[in-house]
N, C-alpha and C. Protein backbone atom coordinates (compact mmCIF):
# COMPACT_ATOMS: atom_id res chain seq x y z
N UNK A 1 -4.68 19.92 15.87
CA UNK A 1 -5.97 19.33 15.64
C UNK A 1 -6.04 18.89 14.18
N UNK A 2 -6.48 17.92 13.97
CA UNK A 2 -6.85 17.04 12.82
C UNK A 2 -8.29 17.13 12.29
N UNK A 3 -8.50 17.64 10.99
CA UNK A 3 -9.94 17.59 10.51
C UNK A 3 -10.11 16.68 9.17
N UNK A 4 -10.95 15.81 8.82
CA UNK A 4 -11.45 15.36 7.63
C UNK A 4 -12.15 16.11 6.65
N UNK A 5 -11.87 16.63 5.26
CA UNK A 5 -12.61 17.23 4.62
C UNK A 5 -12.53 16.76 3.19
N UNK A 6 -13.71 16.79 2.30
CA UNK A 6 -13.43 16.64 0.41
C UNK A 6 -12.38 17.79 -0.08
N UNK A 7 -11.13 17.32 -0.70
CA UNK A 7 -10.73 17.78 -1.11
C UNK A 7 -11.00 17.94 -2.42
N UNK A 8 -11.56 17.10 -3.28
CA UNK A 8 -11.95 17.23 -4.79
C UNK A 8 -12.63 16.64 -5.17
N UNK A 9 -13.15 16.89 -6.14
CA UNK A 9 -14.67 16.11 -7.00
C UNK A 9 -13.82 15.83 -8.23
N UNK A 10 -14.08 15.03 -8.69
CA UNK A 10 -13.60 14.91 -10.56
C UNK A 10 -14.88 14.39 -11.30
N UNK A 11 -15.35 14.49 -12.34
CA UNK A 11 -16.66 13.92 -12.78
C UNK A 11 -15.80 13.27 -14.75
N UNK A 12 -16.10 12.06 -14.38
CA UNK A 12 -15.55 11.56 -15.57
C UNK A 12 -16.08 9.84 -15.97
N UNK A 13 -16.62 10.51 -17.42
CA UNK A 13 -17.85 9.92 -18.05
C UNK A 13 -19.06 9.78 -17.46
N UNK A 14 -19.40 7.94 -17.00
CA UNK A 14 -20.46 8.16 -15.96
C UNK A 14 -20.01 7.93 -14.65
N UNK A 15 -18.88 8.31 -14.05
CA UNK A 15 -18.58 8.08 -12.82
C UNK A 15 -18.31 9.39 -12.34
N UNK A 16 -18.68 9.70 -10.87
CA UNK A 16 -17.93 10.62 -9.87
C UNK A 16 -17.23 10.15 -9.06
N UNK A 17 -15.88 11.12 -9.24
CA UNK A 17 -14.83 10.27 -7.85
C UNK A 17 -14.73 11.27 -6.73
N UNK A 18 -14.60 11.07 -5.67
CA UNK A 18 -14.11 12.32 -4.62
C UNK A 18 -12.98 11.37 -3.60
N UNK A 19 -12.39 12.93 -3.63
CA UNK A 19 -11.30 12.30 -2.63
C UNK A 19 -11.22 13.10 -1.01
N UNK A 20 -11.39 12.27 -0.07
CA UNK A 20 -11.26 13.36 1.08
C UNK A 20 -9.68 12.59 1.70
N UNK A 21 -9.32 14.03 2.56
CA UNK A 21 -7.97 13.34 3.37
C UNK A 21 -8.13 14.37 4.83
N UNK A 22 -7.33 13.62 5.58
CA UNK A 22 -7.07 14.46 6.69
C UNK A 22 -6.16 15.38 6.70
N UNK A 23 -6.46 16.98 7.27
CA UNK A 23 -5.29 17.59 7.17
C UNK A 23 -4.95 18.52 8.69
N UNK A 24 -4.01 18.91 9.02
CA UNK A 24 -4.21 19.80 10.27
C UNK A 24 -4.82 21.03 9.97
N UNK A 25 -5.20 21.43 11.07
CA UNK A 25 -5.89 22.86 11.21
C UNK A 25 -5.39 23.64 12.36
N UNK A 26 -5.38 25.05 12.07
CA UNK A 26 -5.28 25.97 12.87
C UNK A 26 -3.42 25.79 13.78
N UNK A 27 -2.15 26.70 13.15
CA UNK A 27 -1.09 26.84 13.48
C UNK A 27 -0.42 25.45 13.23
N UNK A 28 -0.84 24.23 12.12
CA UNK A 28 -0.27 23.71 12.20
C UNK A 28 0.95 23.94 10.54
N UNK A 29 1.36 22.50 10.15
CA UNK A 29 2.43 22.89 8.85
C UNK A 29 1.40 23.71 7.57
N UNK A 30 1.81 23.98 6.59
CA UNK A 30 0.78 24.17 5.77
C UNK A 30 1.13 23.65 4.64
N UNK A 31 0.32 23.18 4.19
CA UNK A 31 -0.71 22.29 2.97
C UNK A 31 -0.46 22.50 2.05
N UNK A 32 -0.62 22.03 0.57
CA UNK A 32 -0.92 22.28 -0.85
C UNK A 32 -1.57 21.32 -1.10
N UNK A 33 -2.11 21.01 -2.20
CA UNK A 33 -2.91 19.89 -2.88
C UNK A 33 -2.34 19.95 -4.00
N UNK A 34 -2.06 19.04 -4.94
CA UNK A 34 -1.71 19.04 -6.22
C UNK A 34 -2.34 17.50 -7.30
N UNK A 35 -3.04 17.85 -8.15
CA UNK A 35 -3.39 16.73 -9.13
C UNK A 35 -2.71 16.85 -10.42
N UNK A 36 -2.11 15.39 -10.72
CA UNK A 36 -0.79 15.52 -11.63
C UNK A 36 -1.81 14.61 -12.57
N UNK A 37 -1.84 14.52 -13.69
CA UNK A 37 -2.26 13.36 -14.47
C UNK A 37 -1.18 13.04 -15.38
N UNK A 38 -1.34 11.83 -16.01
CA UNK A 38 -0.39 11.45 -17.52
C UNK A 38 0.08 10.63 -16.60
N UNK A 39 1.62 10.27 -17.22
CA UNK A 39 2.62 9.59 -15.97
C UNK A 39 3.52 10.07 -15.51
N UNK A 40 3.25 10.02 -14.42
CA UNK A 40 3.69 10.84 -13.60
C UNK A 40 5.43 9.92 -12.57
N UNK A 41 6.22 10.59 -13.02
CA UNK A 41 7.32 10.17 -12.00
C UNK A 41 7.62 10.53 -10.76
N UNK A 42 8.47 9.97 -10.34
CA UNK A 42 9.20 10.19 -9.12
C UNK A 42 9.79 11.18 -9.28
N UNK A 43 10.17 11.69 -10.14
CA UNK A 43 11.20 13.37 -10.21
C UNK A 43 10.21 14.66 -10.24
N UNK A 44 9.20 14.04 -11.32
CA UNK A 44 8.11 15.21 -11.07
C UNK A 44 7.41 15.07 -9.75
N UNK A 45 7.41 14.37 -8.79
CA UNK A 45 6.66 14.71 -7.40
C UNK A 45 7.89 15.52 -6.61
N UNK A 46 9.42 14.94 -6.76
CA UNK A 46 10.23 15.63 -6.17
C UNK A 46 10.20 16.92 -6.53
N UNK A 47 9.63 17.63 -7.63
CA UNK A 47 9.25 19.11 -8.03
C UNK A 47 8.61 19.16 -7.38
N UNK A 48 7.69 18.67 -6.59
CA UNK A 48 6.93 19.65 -5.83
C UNK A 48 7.51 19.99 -4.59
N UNK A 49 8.91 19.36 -4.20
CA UNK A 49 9.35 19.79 -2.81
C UNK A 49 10.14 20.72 -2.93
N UNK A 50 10.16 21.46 -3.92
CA UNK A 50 11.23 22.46 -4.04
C UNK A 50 11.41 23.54 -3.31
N UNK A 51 10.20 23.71 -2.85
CA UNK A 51 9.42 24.76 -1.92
C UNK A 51 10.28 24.39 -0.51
N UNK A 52 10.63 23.59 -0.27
CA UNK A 52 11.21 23.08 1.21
C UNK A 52 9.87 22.33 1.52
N UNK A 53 8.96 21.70 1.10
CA UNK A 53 7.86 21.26 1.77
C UNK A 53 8.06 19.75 1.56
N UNK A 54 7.29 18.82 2.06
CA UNK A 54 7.71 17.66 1.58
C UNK A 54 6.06 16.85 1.61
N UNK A 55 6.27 15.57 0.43
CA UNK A 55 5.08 15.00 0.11
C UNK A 55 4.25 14.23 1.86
N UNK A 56 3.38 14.67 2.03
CA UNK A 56 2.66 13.49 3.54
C UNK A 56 1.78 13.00 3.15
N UNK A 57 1.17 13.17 1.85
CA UNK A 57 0.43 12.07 1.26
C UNK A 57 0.44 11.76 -0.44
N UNK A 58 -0.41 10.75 -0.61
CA UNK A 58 -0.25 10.79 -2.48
C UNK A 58 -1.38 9.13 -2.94
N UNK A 59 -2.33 9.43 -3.50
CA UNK A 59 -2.43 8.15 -3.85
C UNK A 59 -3.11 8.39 -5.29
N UNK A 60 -3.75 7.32 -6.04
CA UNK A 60 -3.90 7.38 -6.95
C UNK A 60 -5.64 7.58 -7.52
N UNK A 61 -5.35 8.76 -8.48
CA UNK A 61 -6.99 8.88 -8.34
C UNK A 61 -7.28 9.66 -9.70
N UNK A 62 -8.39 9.22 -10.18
CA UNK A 62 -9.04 8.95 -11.48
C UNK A 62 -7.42 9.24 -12.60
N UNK A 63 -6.63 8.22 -13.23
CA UNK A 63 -5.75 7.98 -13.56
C UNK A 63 -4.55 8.82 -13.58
N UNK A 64 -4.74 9.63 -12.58
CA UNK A 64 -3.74 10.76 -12.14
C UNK A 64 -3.15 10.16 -10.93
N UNK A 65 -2.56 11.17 -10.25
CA UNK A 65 -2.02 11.13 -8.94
C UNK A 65 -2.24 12.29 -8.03
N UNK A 66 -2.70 12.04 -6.96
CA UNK A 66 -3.23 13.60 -5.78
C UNK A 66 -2.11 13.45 -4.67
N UNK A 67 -1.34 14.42 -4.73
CA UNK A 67 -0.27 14.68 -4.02
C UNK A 67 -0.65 15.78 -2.69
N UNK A 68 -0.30 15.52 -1.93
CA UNK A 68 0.05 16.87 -0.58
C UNK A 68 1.10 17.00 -0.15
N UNK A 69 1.36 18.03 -0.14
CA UNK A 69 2.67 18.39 0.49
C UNK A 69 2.56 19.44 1.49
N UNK A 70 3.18 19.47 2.81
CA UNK A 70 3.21 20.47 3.93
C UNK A 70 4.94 20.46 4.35
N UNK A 71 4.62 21.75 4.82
CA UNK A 71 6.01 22.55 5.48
C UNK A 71 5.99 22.33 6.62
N UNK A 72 7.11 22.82 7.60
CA UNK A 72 7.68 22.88 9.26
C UNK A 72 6.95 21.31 9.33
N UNK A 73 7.39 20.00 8.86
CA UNK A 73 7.43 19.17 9.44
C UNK A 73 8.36 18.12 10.55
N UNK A 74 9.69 19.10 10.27
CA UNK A 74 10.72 18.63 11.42
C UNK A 74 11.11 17.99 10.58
N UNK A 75 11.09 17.43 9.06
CA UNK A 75 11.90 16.66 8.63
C UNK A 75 13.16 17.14 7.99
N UNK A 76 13.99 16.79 7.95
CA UNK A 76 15.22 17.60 7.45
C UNK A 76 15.63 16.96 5.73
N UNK A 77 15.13 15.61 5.30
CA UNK A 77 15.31 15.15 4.06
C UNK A 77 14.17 14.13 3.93
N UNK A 78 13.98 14.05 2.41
CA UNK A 78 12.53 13.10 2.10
C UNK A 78 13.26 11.78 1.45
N UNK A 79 12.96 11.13 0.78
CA UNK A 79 13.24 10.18 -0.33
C UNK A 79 11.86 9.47 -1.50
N UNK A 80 12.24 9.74 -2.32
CA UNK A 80 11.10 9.31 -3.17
C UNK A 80 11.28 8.07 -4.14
N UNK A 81 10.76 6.99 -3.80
CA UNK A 81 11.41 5.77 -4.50
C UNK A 81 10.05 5.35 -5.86
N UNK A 82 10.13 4.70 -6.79
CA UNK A 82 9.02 4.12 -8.15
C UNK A 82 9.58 2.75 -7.98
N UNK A 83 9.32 2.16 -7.72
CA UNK A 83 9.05 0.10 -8.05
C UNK A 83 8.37 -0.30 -8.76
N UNK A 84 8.47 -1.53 -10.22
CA UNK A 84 7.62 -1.78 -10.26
C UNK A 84 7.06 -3.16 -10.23
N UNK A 85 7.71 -3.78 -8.83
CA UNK A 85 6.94 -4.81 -8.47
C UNK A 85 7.53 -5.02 -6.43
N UNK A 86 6.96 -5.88 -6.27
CA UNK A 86 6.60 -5.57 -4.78
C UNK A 86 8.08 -6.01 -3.96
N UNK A 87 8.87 -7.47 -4.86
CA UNK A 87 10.27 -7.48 -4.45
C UNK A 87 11.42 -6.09 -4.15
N UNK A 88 11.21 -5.05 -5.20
CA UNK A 88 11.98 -4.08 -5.72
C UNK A 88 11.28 -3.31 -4.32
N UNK A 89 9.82 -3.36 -3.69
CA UNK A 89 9.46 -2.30 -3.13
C UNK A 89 10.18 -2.91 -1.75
N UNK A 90 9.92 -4.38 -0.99
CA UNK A 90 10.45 -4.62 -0.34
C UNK A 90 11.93 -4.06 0.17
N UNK A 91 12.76 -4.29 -0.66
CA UNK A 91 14.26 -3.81 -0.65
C UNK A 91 14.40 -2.08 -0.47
N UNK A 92 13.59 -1.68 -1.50
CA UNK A 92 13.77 -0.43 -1.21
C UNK A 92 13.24 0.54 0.64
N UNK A 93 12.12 -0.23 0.96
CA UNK A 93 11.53 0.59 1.79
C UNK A 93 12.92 -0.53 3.08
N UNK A 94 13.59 -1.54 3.45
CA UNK A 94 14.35 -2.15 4.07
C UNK A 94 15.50 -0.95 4.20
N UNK A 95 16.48 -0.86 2.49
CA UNK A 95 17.00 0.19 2.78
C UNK A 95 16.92 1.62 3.33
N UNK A 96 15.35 1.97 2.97
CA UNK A 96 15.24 3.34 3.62
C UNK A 96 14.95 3.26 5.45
N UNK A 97 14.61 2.50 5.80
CA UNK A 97 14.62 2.36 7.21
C UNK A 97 15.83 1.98 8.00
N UNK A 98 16.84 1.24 6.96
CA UNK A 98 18.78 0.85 7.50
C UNK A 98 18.87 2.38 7.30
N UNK A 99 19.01 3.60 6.49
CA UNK A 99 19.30 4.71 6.61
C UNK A 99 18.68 5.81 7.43
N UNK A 100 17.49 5.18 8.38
CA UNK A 100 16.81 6.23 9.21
C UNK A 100 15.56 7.02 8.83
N UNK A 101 14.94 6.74 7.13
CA UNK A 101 13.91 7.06 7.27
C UNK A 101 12.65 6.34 7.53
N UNK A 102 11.30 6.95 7.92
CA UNK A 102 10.23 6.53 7.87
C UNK A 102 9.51 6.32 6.94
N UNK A 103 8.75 5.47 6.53
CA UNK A 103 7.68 5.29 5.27
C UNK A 103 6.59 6.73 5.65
N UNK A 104 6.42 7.52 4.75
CA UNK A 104 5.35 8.75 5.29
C UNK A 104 3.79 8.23 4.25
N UNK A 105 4.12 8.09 3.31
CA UNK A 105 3.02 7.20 2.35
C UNK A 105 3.65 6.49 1.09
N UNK A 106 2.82 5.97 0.59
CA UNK A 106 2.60 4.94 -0.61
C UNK A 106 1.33 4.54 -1.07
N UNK A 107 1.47 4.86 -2.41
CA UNK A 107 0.43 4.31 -3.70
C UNK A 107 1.24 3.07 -4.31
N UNK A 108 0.04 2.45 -5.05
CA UNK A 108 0.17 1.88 -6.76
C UNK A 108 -0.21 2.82 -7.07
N UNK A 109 0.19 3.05 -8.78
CA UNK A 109 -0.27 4.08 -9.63
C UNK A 109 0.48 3.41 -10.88
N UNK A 110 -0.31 3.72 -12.10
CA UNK A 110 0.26 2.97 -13.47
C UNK A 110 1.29 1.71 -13.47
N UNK A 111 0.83 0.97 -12.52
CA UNK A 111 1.47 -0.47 -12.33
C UNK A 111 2.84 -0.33 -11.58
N UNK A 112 3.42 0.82 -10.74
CA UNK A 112 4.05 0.83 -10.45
C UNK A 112 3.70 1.27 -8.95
N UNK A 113 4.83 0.96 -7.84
CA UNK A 113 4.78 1.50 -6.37
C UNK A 113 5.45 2.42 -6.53
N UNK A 114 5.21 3.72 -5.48
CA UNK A 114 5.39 4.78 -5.22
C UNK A 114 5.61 5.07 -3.85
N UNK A 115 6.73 5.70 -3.04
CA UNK A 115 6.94 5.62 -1.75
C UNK A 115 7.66 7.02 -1.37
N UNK A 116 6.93 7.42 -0.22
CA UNK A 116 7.95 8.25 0.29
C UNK A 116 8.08 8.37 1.18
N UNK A 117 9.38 8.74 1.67
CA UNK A 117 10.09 8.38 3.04
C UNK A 117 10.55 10.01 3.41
N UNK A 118 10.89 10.08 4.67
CA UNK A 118 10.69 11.24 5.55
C UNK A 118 12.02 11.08 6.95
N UNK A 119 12.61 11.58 6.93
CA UNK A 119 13.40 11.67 8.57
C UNK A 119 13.75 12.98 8.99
């Protein structure tokens, strides 16, 4: 089962941002949330899979990045690609599907694409 919920509030200057996402509930993988700010790479999100868990979502939010990562997804390897323009993203997400993975998500974030792939 699938539920929608706010995962976070941020309050910065005169704006509020919130972010909600879908996550499973009850016996399914389990979850983390993580908010990275600064700039953030592709190696530092691959830190967060160290756990054996892997990223299923990520987009970009109040000049950070909000990452999730869940476990027992059946995937056996991830790939995490940075582009920073849409030719470079093309090619890359071509090659990751000639090697068998799936696109699982993608942001922009600090002028660059962000992708991660899953099989």
């Amino acid at each position: 089962m699938l539920v929608t919920k706010l995962c976070c509030e941020i309050k910065s200057s005169y704006n509020l941002y919130f972010a909600a996402m879908t996550e499973f509930k009850d016996g399914s993988p389990a979850q983390s949330r993580r908010y990275m700010s600064g700039n953030v790479t592709a190696r530092d999100l691959a830190a967060l899979c160290e756990d054996g868990k892997v990223i299923v979502d990520i987009f970009d939010f109040d000049g950070g990045v909000f990452a999730v990562t869940a476990g027992d997804t059946g995937w056996s390897s991830y790939r995490i690609v940075q582009v920073a323009g849409v030719n470079g993203l093309t090619e890359k997400i071509k090659k990751a599907w000639d090697d068998g993975y799936s696109l699982t998500t993608l942001t922009f974030y600090n002028g660059e694409w962000i992708a991660v792939f899953g099989k």
